[in-house]
C-alpha atoms as a PDB file:
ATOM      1  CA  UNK A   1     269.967 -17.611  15.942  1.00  0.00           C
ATOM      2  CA  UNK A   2     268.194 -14.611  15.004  1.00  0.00           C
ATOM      3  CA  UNK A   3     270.512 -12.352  12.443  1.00  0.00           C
ATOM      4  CA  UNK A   4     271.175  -8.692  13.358  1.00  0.00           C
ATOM      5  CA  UNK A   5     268.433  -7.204  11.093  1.00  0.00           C
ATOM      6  CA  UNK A   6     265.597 -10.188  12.426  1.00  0.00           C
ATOM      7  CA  UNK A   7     266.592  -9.609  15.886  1.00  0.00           C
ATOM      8  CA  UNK A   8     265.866  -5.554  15.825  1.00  0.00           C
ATOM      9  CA  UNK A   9     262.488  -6.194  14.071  1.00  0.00           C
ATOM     10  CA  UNK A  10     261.487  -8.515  16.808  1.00  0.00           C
ATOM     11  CA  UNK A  11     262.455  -6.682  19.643  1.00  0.00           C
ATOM     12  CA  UNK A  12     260.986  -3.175  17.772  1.00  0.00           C
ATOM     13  CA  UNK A  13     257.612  -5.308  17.309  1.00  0.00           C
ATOM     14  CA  UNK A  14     257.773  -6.778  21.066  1.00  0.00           C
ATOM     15  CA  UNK A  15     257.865  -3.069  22.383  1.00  0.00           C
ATOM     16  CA  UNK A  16     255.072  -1.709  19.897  1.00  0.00           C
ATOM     17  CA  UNK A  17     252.868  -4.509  21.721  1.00  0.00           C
ATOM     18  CA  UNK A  18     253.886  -3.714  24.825  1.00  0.00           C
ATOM     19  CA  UNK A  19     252.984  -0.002  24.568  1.00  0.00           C
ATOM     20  CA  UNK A  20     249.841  -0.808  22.417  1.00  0.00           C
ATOM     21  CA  UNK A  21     248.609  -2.407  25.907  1.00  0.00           C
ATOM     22  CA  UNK A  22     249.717  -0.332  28.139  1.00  0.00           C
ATOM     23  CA  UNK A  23     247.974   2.135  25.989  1.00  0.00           C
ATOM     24  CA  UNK A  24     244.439   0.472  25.841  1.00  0.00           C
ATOM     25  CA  UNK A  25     244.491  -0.201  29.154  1.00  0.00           C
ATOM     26  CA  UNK A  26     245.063   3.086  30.266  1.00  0.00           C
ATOM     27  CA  UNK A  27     242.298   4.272  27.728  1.00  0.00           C
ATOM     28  CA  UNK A  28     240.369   1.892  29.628  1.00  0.00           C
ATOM     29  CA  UNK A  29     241.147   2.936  33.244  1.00  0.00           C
ATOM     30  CA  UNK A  30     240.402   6.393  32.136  1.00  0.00           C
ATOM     31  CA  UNK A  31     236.996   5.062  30.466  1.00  0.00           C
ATOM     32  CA  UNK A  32     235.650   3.518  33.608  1.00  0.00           C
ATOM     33  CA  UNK A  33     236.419   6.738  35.632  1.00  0.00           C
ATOM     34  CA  UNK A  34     234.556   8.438  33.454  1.00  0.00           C
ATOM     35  CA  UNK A  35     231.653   6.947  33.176  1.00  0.00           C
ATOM     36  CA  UNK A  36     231.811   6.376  37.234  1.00  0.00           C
ATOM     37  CA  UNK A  37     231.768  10.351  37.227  1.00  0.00           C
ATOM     38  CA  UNK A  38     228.944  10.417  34.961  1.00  0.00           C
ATOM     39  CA  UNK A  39     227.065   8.225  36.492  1.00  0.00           C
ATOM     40  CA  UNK A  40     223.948   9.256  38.724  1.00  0.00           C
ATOM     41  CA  UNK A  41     224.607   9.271  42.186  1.00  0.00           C
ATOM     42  CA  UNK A  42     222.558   8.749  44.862  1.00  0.00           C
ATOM     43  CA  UNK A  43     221.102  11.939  46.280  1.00  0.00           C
ATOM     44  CA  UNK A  44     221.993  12.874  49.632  1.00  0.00           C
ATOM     45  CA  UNK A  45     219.745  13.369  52.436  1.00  0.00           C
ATOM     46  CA  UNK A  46     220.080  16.782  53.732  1.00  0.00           C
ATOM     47  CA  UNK A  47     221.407  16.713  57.094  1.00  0.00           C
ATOM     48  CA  UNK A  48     219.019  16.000  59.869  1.00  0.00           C
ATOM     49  CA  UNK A  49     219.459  17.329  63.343  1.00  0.00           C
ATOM     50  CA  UNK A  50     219.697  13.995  66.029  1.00  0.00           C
ATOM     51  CA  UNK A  51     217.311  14.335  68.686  1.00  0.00           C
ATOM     52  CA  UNK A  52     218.689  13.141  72.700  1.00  0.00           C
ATOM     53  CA  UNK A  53     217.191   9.153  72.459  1.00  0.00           C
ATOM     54  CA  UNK A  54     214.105   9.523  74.768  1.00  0.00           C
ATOM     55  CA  UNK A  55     214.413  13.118  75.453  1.00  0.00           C
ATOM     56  CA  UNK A  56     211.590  14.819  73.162  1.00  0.00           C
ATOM     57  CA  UNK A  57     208.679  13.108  72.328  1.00  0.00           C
ATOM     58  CA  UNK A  58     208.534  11.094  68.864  1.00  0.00           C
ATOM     59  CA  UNK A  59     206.308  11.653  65.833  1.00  0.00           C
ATOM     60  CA  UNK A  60     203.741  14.711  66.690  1.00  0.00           C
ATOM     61  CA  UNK A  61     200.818  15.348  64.923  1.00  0.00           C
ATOM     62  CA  UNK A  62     201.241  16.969  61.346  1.00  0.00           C
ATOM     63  CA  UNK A  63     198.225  19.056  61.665  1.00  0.00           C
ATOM     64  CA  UNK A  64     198.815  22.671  62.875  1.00  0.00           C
ATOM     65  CA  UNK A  65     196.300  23.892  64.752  1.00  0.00           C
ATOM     66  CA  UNK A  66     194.966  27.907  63.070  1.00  0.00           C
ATOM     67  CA  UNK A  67     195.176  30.743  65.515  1.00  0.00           C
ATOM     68  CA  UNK A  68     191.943  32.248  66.731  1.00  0.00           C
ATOM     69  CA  UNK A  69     190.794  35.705  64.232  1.00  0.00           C
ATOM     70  CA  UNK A  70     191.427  38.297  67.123  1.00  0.00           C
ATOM     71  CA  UNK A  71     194.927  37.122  67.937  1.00  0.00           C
ATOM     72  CA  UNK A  72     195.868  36.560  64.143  1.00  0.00           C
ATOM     73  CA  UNK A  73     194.850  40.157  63.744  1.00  0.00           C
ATOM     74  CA  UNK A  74     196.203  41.854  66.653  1.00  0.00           C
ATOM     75  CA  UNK A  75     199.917  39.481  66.133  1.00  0.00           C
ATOM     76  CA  UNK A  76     199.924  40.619  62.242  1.00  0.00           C
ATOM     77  CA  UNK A  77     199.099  44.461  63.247  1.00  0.00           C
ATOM     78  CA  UNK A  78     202.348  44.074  65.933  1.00  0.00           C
ATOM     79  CA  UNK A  79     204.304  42.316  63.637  1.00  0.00           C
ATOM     80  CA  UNK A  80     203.438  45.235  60.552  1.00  0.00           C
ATOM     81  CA  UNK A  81     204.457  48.171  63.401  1.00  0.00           C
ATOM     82  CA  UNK A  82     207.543  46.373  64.001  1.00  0.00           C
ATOM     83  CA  UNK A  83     208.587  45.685  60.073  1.00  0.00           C
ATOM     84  CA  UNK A  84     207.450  49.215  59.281  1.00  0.00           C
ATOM     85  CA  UNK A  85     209.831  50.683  61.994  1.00  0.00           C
ATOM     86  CA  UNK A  86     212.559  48.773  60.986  1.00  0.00           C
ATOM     87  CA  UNK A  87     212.318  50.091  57.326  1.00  0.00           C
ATOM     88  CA  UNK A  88     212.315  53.163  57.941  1.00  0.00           C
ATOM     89  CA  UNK A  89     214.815  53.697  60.823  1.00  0.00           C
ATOM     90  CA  UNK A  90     217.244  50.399  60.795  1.00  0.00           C
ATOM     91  CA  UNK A  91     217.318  49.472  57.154  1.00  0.00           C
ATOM     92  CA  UNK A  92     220.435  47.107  58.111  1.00  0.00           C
ATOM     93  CA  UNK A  93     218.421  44.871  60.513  1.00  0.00           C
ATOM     94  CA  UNK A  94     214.954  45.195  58.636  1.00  0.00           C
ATOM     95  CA  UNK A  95     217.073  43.032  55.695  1.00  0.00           C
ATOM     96  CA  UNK A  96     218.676  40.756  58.090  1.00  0.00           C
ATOM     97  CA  UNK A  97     215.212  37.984  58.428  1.00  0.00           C
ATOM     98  CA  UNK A  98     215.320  34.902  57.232  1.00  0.00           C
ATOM     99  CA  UNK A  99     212.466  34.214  54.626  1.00  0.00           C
ATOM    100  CA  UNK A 100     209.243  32.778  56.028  1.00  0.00           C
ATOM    101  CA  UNK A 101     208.873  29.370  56.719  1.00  0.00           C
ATOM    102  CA  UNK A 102     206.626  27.088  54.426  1.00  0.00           C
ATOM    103  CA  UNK A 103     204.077  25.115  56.044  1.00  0.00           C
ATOM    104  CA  UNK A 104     206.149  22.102  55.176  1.00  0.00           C
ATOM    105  CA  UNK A 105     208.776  23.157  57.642  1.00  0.00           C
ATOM    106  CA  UNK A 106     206.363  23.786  59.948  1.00  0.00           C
ATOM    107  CA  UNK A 107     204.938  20.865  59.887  1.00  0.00           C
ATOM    108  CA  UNK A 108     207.835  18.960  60.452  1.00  0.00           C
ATOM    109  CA  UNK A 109     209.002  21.071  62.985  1.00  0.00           C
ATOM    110  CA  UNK A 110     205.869  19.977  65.354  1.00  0.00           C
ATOM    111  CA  UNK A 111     206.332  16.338  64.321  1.00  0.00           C
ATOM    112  CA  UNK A 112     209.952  16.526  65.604  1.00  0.00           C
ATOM    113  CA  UNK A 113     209.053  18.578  68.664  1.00  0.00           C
ATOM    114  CA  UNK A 114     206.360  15.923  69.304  1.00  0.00           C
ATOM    115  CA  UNK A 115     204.021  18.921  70.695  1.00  0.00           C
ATOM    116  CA  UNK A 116     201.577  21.188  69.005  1.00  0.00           C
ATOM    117  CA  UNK A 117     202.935  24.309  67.834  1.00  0.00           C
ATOM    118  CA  UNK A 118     201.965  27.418  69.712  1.00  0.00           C
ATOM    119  CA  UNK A 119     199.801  29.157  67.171  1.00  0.00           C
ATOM    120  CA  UNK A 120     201.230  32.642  67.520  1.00  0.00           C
ATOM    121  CA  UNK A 121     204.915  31.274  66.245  1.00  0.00           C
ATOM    122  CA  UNK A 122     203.253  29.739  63.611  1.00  0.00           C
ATOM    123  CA  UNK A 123     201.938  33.049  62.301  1.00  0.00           C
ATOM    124  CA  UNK A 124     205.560  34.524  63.628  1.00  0.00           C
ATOM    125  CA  UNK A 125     207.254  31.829  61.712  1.00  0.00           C
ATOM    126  CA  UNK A 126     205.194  31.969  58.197  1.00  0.00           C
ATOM    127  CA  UNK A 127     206.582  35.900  58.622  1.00  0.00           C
ATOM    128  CA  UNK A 128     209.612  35.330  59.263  1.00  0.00           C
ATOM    129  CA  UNK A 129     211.539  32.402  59.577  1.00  0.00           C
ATOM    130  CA  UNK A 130     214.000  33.800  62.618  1.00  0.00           C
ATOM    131  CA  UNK A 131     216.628  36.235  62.396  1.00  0.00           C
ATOM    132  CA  UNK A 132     219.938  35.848  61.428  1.00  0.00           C
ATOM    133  CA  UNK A 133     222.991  36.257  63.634  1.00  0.00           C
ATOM    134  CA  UNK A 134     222.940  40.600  62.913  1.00  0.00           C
ATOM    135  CA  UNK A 135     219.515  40.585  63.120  1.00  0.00           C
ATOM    136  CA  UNK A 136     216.436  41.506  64.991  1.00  0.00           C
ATOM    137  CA  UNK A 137     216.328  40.428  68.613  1.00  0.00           C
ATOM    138  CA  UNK A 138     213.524  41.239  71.233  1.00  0.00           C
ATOM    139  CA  UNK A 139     214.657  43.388  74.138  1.00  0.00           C
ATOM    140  CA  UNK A 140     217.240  42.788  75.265  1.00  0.00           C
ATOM    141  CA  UNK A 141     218.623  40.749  73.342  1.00  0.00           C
ATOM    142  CA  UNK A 142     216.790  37.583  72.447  1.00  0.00           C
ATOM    143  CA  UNK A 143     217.209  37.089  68.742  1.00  0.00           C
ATOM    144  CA  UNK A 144     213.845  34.932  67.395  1.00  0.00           C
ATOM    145  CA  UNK A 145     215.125  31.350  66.210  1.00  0.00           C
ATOM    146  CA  UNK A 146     214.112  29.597  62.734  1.00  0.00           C
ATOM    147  CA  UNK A 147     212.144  26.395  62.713  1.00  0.00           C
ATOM    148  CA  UNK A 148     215.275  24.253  62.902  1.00  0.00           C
ATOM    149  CA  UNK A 149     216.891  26.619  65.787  1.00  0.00           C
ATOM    150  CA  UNK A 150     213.779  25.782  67.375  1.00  0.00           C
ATOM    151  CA  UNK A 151     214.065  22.272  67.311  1.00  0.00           C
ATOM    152  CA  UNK A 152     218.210  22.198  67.967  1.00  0.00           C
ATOM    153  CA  UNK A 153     217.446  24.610  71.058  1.00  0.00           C
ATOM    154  CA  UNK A 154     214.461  22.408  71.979  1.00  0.00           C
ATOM    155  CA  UNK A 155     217.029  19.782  72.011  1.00  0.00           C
ATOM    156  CA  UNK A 156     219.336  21.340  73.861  1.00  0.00           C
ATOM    157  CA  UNK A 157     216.990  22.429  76.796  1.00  0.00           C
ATOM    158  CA  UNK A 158     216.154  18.620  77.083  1.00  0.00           C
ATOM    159  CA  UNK A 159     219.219  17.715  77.701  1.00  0.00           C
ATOM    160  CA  UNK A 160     220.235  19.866  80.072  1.00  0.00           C
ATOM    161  CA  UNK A 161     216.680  19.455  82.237  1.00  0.00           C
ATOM    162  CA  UNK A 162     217.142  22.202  84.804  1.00  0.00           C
ATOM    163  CA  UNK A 163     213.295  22.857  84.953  1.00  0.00           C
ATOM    164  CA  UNK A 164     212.042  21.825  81.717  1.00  0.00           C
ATOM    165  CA  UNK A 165     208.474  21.018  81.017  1.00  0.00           C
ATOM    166  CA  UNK A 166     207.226  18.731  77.741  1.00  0.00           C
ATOM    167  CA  UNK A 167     205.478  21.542  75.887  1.00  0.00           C
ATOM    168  CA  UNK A 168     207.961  24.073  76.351  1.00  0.00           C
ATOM    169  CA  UNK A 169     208.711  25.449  72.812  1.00  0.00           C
ATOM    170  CA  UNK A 170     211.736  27.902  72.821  1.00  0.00           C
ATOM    171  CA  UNK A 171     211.283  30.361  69.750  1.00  0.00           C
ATOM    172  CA  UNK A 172     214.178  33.090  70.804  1.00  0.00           C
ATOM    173  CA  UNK A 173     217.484  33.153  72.036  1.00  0.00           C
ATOM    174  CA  UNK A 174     220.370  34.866  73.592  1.00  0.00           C
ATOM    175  CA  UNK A 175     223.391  35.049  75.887  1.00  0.00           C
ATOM    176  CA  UNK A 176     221.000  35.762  78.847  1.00  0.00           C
ATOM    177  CA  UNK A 177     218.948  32.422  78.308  1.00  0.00           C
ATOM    178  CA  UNK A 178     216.104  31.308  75.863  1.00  0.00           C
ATOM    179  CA  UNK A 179     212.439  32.938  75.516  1.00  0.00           C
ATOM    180  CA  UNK A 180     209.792  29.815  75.490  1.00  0.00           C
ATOM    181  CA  UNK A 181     206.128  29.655  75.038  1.00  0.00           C
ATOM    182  CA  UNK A 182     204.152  27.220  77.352  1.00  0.00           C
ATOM    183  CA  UNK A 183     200.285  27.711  77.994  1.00  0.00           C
ATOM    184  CA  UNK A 184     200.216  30.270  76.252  1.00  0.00           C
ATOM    185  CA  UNK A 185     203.047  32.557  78.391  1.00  0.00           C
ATOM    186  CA  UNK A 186     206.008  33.589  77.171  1.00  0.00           C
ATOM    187  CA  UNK A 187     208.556  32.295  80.302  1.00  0.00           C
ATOM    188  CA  UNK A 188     212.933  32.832  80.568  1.00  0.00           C
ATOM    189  CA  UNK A 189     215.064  29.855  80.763  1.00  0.00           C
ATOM    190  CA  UNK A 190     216.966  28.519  82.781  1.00  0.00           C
ATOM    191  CA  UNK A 191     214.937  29.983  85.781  1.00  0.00           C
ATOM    192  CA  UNK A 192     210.910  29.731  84.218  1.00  0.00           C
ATOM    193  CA  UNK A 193     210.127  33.707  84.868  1.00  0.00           C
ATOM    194  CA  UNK A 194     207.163  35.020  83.319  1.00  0.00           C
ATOM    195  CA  UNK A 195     207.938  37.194  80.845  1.00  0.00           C
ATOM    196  CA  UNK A 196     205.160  38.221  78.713  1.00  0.00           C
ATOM    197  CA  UNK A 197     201.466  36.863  78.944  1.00  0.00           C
ATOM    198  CA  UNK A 198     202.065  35.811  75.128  1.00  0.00           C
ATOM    199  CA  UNK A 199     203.905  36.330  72.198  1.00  0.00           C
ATOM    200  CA  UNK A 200     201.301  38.621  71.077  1.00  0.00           C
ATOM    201  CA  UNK A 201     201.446  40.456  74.015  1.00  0.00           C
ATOM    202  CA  UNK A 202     205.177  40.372  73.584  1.00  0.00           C
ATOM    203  CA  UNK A 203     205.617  41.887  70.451  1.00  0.00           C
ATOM    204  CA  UNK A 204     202.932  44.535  70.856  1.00  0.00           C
ATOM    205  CA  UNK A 205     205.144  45.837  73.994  1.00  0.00           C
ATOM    206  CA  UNK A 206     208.054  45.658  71.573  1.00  0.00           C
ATOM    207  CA  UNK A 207     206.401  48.081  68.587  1.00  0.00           C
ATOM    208  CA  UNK A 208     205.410  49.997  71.634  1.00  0.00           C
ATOM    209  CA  UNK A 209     209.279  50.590  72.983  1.00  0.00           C
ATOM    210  CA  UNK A 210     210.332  51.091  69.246  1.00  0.00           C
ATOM    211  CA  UNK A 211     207.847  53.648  69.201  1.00  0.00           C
ATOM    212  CA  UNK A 212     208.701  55.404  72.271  1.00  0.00           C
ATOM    213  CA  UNK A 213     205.496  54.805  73.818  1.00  0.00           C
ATOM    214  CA  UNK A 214     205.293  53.528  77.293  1.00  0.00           C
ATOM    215  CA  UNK A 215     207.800  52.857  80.133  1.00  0.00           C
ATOM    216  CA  UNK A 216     210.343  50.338  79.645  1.00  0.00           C
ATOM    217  CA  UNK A 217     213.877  49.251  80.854  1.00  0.00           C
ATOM    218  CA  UNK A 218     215.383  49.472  77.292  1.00  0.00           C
ATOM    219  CA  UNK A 219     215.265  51.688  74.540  1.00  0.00           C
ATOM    220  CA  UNK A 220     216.366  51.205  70.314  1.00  0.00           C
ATOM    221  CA  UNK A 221     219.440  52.158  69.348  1.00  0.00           C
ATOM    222  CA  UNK A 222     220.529  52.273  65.770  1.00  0.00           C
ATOM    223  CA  UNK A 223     224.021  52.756  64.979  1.00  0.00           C
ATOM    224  CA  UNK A 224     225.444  54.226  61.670  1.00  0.00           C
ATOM    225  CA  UNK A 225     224.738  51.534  59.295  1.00  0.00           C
ATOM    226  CA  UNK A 226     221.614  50.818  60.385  1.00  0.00           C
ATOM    227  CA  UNK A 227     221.849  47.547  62.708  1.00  0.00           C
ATOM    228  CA  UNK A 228     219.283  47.751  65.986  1.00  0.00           C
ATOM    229  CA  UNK A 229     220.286  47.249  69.383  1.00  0.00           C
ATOM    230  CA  UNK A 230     218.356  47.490  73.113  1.00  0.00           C
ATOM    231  CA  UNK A 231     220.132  49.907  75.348  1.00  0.00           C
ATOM    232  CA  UNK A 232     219.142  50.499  79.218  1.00  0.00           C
ATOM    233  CA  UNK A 233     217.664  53.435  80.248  1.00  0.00           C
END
């Protein structure tokens, strides 16, 4: 038998093992999780919106098709009366567009629609990329959509049928319906009224009502900090 001194030392020894161990295999543990950590992961795909199976065509061409010079000029010269109004008179909704959209995003946009884009959004769209929620909205109140609204409301329309046409590219919205461009006509949906002979035509009208030319329906409002909204006459 092991005397009272041996017996002590052995059992003191047994225990230094034992939390020697336990000790490097923590050290261990913690070694592995940190290197996990460390360690590259793979990058994640940003999310993509799903498209209805066999609801909008697939894979469009990737070439955009350039607007003819008059309409590129008269669009821009709408689009400048319209941005200069809003600086100076609505300084709240004149900061609330989304940046312009690269040609990349266009691009993709008209694959994923599976239709050419209209060539007036894509001038639209390279100056501004939609409106956030606060934003700028066409009379009455049809706020313009980015390039992935577009394609999510494109979607959605699909979907739903109720008088939908391949073609039909939606590029505003509101709680009155969607604004969409087919054949060059800007038409109201659900329903397929003509609205506007084109978006050019469209916006022109717009500068004109911000402008307080001409007759029309509604009329700008600006409230106290700045934000626009379409009021009946």
């Amino acid at each position: 038998m092991l005397g009272p001194g041996r017996g002590r030392g052995w059992w003191v020894r047994v225990i230094a093992v034992i939390f020697t161990v336990g000790g490097l295999v923590i050290a261990l543990a913690f070694a592995l999780g940190v290197a996990r950590d460390a360690a590259p992961q793979p990058e994640q795909a940003p999310h993509a919106v799903q498209t209805a199976p066999d609801c909008l065509p697939r894979e469009g061409s990737v070439t955009l098709v350039d607007p003819d010079e008059v309409t590129a000029i008269r669009l821009d010269a709408a689009l400048d009366r319209v941005d200069s109004w809003l600086d100076g008179h609505a300084p709240a909704t004149a900061n609330a567009w989304n940046r312009p959209a690269s040609r990349a995003e266009l691009v993709t946009l008209q694959r994923d629609l599976g239709v050419p884009l209209p060539s007036e959004l894509v001038i639209a769209l390279t100056r501004h990329n939609g409106a956030r929620a606060d934003g700028f909205t066409l009379p009455p109140a049809y706020r313009p959509l980015s390039a992935r609204d577009i394609l999510t409301t494109a979607i959605e329309m699909c979907e739903r049928g109720a008088g939908r046409r391949d073609g039909d590219v939606p590029f505003a919205k509101g709680d009155a319906g969607v604004l969409y461009l087919a054949e060059g006509g800007v038409y109201r949906y659900p329903g397929g009224q003509l609205h506007a002979a084109s978006l050019t035509d469209l916006l022109e009208r717009t500068a004109d009502r911000l402008d307080g030319g001409g007759s029309a329906e509604y009329r700008p409002d600006v409230d106290a900090i700045g934000t626009l909204r379409w009021v009946s006459e």
